[in-house]
PDB file of N, CA and C in Angstrom:
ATOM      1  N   UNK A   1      21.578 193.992 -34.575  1.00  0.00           N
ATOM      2  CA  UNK A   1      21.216 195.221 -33.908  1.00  0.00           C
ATOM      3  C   UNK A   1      22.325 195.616 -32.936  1.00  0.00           C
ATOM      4  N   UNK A   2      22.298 196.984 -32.976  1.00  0.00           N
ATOM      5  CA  UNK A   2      23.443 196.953 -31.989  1.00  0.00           C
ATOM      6  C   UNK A   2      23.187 197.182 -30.728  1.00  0.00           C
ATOM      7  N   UNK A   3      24.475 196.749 -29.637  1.00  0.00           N
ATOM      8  CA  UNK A   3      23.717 196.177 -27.960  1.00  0.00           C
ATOM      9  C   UNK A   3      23.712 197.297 -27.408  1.00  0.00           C
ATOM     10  N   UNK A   4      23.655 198.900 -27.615  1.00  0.00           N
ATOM     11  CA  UNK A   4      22.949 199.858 -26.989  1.00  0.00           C
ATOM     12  C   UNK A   4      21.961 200.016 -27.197  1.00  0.00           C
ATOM     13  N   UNK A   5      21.349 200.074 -28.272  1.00  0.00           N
ATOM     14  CA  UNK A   5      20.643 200.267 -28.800  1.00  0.00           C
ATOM     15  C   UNK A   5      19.058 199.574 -28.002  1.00  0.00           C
ATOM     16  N   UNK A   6      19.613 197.778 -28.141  1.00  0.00           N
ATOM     17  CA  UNK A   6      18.725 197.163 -27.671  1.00  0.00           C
ATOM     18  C   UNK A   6      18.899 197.311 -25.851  1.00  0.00           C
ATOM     19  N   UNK A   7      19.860 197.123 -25.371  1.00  0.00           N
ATOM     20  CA  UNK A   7      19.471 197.764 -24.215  1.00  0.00           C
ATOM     21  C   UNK A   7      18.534 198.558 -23.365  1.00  0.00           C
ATOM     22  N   UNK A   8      19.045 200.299 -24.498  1.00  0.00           N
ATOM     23  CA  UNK A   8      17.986 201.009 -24.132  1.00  0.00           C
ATOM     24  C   UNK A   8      16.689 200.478 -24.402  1.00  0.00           C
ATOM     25  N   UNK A   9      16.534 200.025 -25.324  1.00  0.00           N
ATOM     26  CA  UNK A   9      14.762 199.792 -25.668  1.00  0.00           C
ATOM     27  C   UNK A   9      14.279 198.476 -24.472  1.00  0.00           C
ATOM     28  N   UNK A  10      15.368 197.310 -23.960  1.00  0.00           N
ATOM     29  CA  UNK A  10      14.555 196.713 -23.032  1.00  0.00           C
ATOM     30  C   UNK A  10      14.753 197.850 -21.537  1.00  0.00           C
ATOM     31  N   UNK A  11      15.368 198.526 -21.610  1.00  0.00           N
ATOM     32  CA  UNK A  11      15.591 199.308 -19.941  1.00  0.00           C
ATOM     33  C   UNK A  11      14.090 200.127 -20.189  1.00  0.00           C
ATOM     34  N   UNK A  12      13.998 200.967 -21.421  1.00  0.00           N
ATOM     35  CA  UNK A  12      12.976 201.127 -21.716  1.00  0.00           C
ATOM     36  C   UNK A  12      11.566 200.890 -21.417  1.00  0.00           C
ATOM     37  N   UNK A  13      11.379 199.957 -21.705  1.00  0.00           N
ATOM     38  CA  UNK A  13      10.344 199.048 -21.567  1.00  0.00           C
ATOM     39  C   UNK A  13       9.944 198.318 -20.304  1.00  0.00           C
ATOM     40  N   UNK A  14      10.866 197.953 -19.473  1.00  0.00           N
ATOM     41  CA  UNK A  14      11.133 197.762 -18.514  1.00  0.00           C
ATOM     42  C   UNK A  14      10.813 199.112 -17.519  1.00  0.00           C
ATOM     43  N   UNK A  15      10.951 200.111 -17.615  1.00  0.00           N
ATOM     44  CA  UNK A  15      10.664 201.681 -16.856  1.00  0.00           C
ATOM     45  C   UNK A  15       9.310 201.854 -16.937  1.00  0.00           C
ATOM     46  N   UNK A  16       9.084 201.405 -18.240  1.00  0.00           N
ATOM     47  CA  UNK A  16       7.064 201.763 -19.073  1.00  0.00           C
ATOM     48  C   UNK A  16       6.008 200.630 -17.762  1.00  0.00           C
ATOM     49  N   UNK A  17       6.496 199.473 -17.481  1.00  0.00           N
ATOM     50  CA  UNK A  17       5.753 198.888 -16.884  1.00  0.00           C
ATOM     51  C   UNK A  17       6.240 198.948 -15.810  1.00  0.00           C
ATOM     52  N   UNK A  18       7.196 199.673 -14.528  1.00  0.00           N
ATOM     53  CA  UNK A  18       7.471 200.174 -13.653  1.00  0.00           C
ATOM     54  C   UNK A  18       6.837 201.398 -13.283  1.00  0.00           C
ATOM     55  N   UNK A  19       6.470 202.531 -13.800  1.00  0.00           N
ATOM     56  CA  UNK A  19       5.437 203.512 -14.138  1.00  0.00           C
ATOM     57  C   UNK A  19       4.139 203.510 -14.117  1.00  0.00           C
ATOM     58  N   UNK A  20       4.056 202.164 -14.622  1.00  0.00           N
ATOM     59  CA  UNK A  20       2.606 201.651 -14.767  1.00  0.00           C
ATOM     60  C   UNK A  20       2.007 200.979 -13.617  1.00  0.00           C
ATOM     61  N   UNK A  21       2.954 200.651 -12.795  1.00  0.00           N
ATOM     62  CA  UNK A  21       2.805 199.959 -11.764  1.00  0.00           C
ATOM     63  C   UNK A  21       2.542 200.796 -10.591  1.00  0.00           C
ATOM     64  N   UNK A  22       3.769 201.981 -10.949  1.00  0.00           N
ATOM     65  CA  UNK A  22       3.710 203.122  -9.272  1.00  0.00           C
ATOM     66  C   UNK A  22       2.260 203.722  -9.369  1.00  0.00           C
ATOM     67  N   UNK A  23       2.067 204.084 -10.965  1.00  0.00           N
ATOM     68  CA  UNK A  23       0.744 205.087 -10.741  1.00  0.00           C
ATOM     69  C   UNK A  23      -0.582 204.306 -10.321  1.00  0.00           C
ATOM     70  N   UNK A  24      -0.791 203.205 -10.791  1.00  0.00           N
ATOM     71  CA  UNK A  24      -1.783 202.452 -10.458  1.00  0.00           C
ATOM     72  C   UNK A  24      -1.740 202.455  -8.568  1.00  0.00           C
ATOM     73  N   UNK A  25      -0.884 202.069  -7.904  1.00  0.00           N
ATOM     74  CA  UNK A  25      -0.362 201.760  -7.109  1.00  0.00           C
ATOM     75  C   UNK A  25      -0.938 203.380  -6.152  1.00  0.00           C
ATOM     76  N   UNK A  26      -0.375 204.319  -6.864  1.00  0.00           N
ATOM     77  CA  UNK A  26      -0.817 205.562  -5.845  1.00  0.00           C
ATOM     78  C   UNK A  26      -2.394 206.291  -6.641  1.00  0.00           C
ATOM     79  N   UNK A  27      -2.966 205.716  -7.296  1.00  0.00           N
ATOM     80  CA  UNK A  27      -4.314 205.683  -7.330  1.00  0.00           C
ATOM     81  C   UNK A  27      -5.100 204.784  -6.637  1.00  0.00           C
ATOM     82  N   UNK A  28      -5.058 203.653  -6.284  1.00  0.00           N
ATOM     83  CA  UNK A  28      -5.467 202.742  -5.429  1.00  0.00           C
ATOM     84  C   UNK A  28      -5.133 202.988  -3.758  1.00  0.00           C
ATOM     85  N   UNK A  29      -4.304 203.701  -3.816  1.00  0.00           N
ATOM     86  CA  UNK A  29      -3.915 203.817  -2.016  1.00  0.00           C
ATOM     87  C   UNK A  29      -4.515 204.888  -1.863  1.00  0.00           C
ATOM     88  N   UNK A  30      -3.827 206.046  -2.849  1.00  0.00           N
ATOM     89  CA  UNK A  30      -4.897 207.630  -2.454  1.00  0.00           C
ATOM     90  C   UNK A  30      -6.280 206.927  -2.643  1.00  0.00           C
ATOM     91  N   UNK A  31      -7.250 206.413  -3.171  1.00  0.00           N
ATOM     92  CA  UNK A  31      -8.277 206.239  -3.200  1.00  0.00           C
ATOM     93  C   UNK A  31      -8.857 205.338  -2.039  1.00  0.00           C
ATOM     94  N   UNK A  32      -7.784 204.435  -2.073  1.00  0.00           N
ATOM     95  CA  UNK A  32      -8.667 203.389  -0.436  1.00  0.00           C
ATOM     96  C   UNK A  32      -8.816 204.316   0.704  1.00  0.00           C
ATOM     97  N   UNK A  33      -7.901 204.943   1.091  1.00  0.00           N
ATOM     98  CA  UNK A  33      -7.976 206.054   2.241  1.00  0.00           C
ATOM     99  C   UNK A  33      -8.865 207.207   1.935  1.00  0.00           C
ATOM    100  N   UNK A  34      -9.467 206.974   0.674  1.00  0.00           N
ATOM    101  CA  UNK A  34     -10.174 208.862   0.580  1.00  0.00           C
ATOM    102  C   UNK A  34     -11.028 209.528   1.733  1.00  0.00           C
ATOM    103  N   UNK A  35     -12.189 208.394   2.103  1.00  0.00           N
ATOM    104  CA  UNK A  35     -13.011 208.759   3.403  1.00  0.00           C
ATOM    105  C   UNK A  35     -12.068 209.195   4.723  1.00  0.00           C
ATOM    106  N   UNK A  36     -10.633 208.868   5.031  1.00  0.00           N
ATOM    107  CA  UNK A  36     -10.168 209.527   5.744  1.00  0.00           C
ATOM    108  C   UNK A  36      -9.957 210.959   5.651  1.00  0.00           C
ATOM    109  N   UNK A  37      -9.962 211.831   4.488  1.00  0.00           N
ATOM    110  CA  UNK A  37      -9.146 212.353   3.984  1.00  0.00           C
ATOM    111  C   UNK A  37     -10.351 213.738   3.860  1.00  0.00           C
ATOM    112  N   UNK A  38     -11.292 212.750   2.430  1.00  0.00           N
ATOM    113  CA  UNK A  38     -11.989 213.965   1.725  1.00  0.00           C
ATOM    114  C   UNK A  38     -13.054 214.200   2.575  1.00  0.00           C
ATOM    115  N   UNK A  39     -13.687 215.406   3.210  1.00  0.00           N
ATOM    116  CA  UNK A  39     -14.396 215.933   3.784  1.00  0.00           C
ATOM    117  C   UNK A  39     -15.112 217.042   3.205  1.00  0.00           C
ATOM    118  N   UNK A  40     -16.386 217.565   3.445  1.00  0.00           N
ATOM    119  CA  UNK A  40     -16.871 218.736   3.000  1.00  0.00           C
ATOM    120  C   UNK A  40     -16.263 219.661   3.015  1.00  0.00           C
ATOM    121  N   UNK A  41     -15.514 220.337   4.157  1.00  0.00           N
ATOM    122  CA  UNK A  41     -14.682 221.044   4.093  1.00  0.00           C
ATOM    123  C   UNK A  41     -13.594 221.078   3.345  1.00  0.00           C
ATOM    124  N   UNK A  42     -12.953 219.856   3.048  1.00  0.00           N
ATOM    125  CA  UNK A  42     -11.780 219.489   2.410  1.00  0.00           C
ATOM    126  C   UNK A  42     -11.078 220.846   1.308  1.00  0.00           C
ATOM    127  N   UNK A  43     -10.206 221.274   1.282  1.00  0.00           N
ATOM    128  CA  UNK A  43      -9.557 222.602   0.706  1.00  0.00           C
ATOM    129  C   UNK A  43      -8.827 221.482  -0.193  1.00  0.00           C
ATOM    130  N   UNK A  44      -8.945 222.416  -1.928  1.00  0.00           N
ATOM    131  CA  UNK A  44      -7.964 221.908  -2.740  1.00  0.00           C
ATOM    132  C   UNK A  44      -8.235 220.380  -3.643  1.00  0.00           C
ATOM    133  N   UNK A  45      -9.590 220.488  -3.283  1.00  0.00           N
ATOM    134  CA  UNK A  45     -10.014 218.826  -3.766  1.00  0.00           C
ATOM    135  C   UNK A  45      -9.565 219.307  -5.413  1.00  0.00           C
ATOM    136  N   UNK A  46      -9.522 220.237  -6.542  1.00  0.00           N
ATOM    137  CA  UNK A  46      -9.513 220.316  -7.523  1.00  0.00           C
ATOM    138  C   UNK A  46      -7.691 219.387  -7.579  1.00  0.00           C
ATOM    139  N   UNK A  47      -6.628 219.990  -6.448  1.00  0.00           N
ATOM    140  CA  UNK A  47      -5.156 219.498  -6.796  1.00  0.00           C
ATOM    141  C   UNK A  47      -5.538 217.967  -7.008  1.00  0.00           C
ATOM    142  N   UNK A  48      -6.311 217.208  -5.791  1.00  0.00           N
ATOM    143  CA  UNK A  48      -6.363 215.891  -5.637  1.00  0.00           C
ATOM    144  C   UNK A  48      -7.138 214.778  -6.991  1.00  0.00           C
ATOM    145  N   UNK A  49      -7.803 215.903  -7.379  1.00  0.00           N
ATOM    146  CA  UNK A  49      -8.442 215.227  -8.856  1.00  0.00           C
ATOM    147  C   UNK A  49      -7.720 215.435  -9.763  1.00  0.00           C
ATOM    148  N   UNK A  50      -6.800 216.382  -9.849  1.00  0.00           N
ATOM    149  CA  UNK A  50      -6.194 216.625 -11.022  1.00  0.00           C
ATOM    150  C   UNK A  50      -4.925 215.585 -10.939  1.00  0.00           C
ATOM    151  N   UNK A  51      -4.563 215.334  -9.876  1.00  0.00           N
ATOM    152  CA  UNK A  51      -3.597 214.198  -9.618  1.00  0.00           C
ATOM    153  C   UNK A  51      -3.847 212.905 -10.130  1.00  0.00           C
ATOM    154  N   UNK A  52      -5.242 212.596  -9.649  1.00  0.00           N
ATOM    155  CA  UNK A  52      -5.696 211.498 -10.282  1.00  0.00           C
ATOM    156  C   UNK A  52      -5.804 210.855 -11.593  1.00  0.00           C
ATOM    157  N   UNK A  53      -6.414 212.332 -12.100  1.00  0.00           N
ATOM    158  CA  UNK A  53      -6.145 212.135 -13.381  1.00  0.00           C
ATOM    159  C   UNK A  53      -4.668 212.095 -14.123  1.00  0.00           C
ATOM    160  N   UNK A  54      -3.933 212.708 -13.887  1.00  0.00           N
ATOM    161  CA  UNK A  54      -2.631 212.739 -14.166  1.00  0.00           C
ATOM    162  C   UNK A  54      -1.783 211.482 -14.308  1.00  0.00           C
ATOM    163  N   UNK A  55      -2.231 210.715 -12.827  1.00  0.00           N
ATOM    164  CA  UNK A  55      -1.811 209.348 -13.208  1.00  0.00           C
ATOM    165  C   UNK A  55      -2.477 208.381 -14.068  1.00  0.00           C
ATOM    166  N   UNK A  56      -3.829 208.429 -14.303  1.00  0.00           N
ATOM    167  CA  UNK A  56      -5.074 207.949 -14.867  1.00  0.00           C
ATOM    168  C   UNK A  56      -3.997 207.872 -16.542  1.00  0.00           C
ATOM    169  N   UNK A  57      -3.879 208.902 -16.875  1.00  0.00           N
ATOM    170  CA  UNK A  57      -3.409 209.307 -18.339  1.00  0.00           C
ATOM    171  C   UNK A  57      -1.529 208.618 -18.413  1.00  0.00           C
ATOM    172  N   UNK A  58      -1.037 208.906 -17.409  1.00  0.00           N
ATOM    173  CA  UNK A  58       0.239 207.815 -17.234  1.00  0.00           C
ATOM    174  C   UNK A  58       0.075 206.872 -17.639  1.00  0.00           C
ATOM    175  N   UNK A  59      -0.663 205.799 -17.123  1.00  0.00           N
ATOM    176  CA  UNK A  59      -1.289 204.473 -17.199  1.00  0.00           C
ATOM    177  C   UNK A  59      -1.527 204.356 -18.539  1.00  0.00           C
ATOM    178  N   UNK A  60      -2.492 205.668 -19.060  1.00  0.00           N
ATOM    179  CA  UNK A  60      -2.941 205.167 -20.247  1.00  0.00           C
ATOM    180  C   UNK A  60      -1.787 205.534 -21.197  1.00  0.00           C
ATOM    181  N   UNK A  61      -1.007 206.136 -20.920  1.00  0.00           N
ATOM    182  CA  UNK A  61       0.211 206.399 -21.990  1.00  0.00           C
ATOM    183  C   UNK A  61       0.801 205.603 -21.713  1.00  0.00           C
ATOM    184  N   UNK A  62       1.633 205.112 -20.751  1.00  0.00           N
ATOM    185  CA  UNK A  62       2.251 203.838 -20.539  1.00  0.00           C
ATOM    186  C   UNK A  62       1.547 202.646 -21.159  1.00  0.00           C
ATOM    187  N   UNK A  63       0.574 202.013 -21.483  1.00  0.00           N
ATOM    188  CA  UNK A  63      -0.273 200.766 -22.068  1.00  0.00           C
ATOM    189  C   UNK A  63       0.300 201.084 -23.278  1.00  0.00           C
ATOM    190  N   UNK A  64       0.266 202.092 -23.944  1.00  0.00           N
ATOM    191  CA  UNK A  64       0.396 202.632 -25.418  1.00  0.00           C
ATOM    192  C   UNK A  64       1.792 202.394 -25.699  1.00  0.00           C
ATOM    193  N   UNK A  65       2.242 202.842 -24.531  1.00  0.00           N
ATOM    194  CA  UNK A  65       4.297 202.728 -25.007  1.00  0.00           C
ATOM    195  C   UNK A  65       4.189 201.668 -25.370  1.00  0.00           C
ATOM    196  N   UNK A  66       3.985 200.521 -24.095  1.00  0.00           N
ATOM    197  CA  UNK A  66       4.555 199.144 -24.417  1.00  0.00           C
ATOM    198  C   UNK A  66       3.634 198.518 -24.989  1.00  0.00           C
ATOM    199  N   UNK A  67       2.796 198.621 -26.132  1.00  0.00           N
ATOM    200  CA  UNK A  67       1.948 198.131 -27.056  1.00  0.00           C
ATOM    201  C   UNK A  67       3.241 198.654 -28.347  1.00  0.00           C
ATOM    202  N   UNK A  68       3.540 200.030 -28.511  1.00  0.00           N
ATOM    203  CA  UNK A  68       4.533 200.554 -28.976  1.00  0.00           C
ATOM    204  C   UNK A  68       6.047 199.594 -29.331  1.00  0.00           C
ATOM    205  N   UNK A  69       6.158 199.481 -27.361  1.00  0.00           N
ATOM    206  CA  UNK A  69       7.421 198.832 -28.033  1.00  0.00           C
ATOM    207  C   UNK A  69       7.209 197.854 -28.314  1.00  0.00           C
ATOM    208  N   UNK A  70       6.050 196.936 -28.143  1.00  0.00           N
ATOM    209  CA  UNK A  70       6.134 195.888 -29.254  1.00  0.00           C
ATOM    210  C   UNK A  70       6.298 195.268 -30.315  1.00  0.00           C
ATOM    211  N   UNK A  71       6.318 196.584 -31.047  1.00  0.00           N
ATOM    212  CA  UNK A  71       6.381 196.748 -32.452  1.00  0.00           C
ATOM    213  C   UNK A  71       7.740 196.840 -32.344  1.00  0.00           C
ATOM    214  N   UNK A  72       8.727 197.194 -31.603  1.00  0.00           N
ATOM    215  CA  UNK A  72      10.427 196.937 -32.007  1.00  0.00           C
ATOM    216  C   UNK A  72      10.767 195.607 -31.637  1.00  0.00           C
ATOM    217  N   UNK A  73       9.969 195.070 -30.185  1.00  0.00           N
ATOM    218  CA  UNK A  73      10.588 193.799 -30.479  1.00  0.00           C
ATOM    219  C   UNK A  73      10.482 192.774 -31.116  1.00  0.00           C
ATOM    220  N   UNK A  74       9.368 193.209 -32.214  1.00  0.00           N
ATOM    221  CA  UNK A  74       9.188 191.686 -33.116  1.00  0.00           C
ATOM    222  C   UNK A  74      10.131 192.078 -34.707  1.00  0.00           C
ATOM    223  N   UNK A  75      10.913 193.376 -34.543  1.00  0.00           N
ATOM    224  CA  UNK A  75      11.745 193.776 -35.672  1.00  0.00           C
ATOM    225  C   UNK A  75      12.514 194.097 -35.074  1.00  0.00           C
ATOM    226  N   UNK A  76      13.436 193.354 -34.091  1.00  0.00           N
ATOM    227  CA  UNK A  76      14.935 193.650 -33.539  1.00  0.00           C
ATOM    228  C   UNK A  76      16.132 193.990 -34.675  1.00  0.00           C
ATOM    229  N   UNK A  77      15.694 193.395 -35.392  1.00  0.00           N
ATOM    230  CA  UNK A  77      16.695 192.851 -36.592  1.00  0.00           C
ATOM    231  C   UNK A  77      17.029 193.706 -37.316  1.00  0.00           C
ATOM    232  N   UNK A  78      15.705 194.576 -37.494  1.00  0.00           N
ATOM    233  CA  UNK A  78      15.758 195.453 -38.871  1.00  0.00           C
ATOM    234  C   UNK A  78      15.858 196.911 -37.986  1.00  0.00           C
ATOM    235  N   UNK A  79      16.102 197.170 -36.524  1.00  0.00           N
ATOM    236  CA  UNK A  79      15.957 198.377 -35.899  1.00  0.00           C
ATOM    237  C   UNK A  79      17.781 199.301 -35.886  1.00  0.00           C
ATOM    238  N   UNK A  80      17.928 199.649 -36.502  1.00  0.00           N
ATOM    239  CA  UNK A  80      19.205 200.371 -36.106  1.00  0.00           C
ATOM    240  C   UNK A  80      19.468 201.768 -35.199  1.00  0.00           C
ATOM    241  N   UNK A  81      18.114 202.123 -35.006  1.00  0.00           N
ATOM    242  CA  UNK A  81      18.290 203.478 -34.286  1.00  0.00           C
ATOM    243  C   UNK A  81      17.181 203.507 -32.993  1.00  0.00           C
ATOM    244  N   UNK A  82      17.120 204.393 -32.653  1.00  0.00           N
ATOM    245  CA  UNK A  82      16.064 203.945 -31.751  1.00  0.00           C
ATOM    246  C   UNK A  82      14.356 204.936 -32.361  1.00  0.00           C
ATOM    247  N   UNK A  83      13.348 204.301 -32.138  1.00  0.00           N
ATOM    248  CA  UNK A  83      12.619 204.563 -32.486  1.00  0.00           C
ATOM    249  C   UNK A  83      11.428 205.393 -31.576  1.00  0.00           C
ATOM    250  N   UNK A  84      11.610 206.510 -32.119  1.00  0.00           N
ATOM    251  CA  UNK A  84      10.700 207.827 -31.883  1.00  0.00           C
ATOM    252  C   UNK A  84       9.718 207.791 -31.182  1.00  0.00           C
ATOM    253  N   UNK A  85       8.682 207.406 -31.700  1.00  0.00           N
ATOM    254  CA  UNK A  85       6.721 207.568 -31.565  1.00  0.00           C
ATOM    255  C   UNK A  85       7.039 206.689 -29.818  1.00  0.00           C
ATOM    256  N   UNK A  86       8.006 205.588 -29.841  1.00  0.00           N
ATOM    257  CA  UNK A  86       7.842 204.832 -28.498  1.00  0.00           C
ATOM    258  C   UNK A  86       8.660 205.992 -27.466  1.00  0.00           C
ATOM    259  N   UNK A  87       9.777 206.755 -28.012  1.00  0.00           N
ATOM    260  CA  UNK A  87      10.240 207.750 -26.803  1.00  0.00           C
ATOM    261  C   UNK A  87       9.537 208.580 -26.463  1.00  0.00           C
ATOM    262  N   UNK A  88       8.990 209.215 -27.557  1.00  0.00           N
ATOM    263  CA  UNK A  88       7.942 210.401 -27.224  1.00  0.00           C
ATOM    264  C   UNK A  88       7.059 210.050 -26.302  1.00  0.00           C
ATOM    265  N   UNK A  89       6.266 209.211 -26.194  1.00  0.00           N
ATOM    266  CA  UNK A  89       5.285 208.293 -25.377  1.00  0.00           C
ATOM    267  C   UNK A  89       5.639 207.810 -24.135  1.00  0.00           C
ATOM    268  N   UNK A  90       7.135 207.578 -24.548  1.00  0.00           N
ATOM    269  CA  UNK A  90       7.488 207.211 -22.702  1.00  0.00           C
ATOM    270  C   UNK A  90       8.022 208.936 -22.208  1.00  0.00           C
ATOM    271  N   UNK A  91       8.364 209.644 -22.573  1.00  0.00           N
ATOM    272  CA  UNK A  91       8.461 211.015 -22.087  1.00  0.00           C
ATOM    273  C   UNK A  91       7.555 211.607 -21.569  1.00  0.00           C
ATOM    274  N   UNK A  92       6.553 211.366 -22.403  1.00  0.00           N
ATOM    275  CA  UNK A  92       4.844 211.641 -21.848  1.00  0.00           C
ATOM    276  C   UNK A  92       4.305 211.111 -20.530  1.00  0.00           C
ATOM    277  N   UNK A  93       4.541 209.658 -20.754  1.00  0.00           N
ATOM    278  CA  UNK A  93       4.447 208.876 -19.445  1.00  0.00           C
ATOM    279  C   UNK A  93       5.160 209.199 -18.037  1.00  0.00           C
ATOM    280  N   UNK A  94       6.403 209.875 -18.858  1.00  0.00           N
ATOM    281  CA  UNK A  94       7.334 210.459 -17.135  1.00  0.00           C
ATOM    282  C   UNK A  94       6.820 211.617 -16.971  1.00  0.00           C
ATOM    283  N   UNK A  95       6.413 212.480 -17.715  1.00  0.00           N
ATOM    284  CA  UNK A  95       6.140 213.939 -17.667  1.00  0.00           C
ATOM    285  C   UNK A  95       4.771 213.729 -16.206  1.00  0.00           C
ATOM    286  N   UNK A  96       3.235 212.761 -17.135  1.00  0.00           N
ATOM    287  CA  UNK A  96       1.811 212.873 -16.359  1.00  0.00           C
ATOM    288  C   UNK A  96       2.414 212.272 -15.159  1.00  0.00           C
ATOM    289  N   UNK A  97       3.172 210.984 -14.689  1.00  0.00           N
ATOM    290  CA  UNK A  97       3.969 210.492 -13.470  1.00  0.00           C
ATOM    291  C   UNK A  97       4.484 211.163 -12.794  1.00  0.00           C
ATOM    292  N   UNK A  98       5.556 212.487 -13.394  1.00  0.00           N
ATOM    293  CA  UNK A  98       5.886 213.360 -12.286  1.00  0.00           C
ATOM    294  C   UNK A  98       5.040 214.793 -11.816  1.00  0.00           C
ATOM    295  N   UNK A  99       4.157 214.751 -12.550  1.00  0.00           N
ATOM    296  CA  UNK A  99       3.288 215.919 -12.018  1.00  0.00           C
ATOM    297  C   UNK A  99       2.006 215.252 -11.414  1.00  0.00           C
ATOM    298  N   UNK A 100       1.730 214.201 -11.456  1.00  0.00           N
ATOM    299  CA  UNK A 100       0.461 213.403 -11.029  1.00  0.00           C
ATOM    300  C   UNK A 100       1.470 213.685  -9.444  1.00  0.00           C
ATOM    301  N   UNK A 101       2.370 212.655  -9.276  1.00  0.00           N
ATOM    302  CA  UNK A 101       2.701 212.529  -7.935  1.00  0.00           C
ATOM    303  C   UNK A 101       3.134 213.978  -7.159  1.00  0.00           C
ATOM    304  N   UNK A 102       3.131 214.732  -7.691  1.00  0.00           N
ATOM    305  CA  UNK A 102       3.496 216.344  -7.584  1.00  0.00           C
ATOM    306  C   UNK A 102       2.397 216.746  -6.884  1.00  0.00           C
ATOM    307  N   UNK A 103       1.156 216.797  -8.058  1.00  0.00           N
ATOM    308  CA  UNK A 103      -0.288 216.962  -7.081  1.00  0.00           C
ATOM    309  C   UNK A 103      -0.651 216.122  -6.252  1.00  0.00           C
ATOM    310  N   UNK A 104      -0.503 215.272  -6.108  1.00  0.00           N
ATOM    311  CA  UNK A 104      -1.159 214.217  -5.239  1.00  0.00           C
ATOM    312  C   UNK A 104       0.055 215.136  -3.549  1.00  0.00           C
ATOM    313  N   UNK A 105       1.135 215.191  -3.723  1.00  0.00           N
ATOM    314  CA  UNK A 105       1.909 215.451  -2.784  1.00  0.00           C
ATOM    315  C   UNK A 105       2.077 217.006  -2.168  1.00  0.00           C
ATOM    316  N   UNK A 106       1.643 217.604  -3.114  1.00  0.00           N
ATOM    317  CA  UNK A 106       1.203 219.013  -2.660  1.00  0.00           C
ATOM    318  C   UNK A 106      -0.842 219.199  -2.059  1.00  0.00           C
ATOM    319  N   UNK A 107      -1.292 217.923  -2.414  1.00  0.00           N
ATOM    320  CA  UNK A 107      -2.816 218.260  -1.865  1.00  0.00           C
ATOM    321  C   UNK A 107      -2.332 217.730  -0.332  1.00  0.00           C
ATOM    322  N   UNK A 108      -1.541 216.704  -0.083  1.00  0.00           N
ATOM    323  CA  UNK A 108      -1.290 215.897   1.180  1.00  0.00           C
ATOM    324  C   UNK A 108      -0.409 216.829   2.045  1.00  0.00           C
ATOM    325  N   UNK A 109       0.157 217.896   1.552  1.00  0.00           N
ATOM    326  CA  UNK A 109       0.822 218.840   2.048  1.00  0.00           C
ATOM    327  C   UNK A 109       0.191 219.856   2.587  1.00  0.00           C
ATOM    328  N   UNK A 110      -1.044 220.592   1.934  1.00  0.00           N
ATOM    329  CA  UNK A 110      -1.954 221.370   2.090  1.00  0.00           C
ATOM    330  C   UNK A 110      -3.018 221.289   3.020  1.00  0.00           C
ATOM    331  N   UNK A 111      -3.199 220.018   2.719  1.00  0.00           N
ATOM    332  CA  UNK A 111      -4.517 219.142   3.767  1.00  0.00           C
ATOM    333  C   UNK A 111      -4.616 218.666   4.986  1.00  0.00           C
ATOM    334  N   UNK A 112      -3.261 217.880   4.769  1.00  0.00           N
ATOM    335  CA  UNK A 112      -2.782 216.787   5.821  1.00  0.00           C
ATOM    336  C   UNK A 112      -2.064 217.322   7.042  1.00  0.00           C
ATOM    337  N   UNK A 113      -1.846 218.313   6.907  1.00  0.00           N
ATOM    338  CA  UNK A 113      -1.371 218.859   7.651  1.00  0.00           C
ATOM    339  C   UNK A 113      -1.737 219.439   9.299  1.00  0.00           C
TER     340      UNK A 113
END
């Protein structure tokens, strides 16, 4: 195989469970603090759920990548290019990651203020 190739796919893979880690990470913190936060009054609760979810679906696209790239690393051998269905999936994963933390940072902007 050749050593870009495999590179990218462990840097890859390596990013998929880095991703997986931040979003979990800012679903668990936005959520431990919510009673500070969410109030009856609270303006914009729709940004703060939609954030949630955003990362919610990261997570779950990220599990999928690297279930994905599993499937290249048990055929290193026979991989000469890089393989699709796992980029698309990690693109996905950066896409819900950067708009999850987008909303989450525009409700804390709106609110918190």
């Amino acid at each position: 195989m050749n050593d870009p190739i495999k590179k990218f796919n462990e840097t890859a893979y390596d990013m998929g469970k880095l991703l997986i880690s931040l979003s979990t990470g800012m679903i668990v913190l936005s959520a431990t603090f919510q009673k500070s936060y969410l109030r009856d009054d609270l303006s914009y609760k729709g940004i703060l759920i939609s954030g949630w979810i955003l990362e919610i679906l990261s997570v779950v696209i990220g599990t999928i990548f690297l279930f994905s790239m599993l499937r290249v690393y048990d055929i290193w051998e026979e991989i000469e290019t890089y393989y699709w269905p796992a980029i698309i999936l990690g693109l996905l994963q950066y896409l819900t990651f950067i708009l999850g933390l987008v909303a989450l940072a525009a409700f804390a902007a709106l609110n918190l203020s």
